[in-house]
Protein backbone atom coordinates (compact mmCIF):
# COMPACT_ATOMS: atom_id res chain seq x y z
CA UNK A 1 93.41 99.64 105.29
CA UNK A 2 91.15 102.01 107.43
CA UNK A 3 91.62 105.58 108.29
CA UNK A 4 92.61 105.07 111.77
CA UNK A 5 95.41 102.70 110.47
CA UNK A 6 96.60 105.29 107.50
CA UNK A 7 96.57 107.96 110.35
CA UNK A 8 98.38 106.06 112.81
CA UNK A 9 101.33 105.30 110.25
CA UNK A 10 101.43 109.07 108.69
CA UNK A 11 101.96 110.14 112.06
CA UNK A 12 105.70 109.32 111.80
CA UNK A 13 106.16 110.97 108.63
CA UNK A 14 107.22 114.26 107.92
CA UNK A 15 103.83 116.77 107.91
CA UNK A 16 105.88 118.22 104.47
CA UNK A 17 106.26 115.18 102.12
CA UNK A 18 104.60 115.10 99.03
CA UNK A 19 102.38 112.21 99.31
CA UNK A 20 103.15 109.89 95.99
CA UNK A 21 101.73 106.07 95.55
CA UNK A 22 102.27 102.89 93.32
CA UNK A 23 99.95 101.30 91.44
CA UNK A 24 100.84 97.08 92.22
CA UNK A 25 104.04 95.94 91.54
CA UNK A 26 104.91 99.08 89.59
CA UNK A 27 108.10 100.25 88.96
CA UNK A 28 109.96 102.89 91.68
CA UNK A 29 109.64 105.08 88.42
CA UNK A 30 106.04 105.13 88.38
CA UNK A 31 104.89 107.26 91.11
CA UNK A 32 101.98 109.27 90.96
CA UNK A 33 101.58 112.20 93.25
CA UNK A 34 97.98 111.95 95.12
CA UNK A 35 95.58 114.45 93.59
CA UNK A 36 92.32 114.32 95.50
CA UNK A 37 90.74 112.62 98.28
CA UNK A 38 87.01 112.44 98.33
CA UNK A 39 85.03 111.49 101.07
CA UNK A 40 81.77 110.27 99.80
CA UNK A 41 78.46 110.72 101.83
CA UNK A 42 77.04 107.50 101.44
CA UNK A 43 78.42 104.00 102.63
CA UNK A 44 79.68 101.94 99.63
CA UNK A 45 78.77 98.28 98.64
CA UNK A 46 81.61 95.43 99.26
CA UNK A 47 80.26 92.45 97.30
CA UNK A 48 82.65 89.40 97.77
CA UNK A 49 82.49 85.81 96.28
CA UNK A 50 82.91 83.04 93.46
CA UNK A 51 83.09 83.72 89.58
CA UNK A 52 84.33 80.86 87.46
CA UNK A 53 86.54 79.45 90.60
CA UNK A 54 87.84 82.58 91.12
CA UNK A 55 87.44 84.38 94.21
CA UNK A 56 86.48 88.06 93.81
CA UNK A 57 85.89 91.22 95.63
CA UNK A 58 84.34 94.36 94.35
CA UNK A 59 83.34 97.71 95.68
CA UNK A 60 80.84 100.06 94.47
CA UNK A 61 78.83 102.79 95.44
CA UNK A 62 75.51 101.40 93.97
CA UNK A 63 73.07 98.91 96.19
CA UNK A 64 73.80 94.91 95.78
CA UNK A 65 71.85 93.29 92.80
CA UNK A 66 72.27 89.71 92.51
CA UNK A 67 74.41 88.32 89.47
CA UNK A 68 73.70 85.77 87.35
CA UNK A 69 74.67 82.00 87.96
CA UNK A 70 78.02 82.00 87.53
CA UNK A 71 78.22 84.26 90.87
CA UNK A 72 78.50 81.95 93.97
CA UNK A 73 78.93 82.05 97.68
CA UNK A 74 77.94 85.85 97.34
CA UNK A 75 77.88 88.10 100.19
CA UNK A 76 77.79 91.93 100.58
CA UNK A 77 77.67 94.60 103.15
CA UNK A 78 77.89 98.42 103.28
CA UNK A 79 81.03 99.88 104.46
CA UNK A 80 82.28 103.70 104.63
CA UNK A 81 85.08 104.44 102.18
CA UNK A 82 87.29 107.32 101.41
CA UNK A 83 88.94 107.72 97.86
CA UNK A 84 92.49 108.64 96.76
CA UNK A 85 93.05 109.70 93.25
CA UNK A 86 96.08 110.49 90.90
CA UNK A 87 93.82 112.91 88.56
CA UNK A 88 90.16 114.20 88.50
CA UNK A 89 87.85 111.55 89.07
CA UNK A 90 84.01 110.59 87.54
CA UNK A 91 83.11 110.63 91.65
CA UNK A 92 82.92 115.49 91.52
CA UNK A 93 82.05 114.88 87.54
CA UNK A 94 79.11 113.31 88.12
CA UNK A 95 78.34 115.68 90.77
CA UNK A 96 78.36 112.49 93.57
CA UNK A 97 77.36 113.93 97.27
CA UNK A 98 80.26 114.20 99.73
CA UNK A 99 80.62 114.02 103.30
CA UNK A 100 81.43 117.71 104.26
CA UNK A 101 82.82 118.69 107.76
């Protein structure tokens, strides 16, 4: 999902609601209440491909390094990210630069 997308769809709801998620297929139960959102400054990696037969996708916010031989049909590109959290994160405790406005 991109921002525009999120922002198009929170447009109908009410500017008041507590903003709560689900982990997958978690139980109605199990909400958490969103804690942060962090904006980093720097684009993130999204490496995609092959491991064992099993497709993969990963994202990270250090630079592509090529895995081993068990990695195949590999690709990667940079993309802009924004993170949602339930609790503090390692992104502010290891002091991680953020996009300010």
């Amino acid at each position: 999902m991109t921002v525009r997308e999120l922002i198009a769809l929170l447009q109908r709801a009410d500017p008041e609601s507590v903003v709560l998620f689900l982990d997958d297929y978690a139980d109605l139960s199990e909400a958490d209440e969103l804690f942060d959102v962090v904006i980093p400054e720097h684009a993130w990696t999204h490496e995609r491909g092959s491991c064992g037969g099993e497709e993969y996708s990963a994202r990270y916010p250090d630079a592509f390094e090529p895995r081993d031989e068990n990695y195949v049909d590999v690709t990667h590109d940079l993309e802009r990210v924004v993170l949602v959290t339930n609790g503090p994160s390692n992104y502010r405790r290891m002091n991680l630069p953020e996009r300010r406005v």
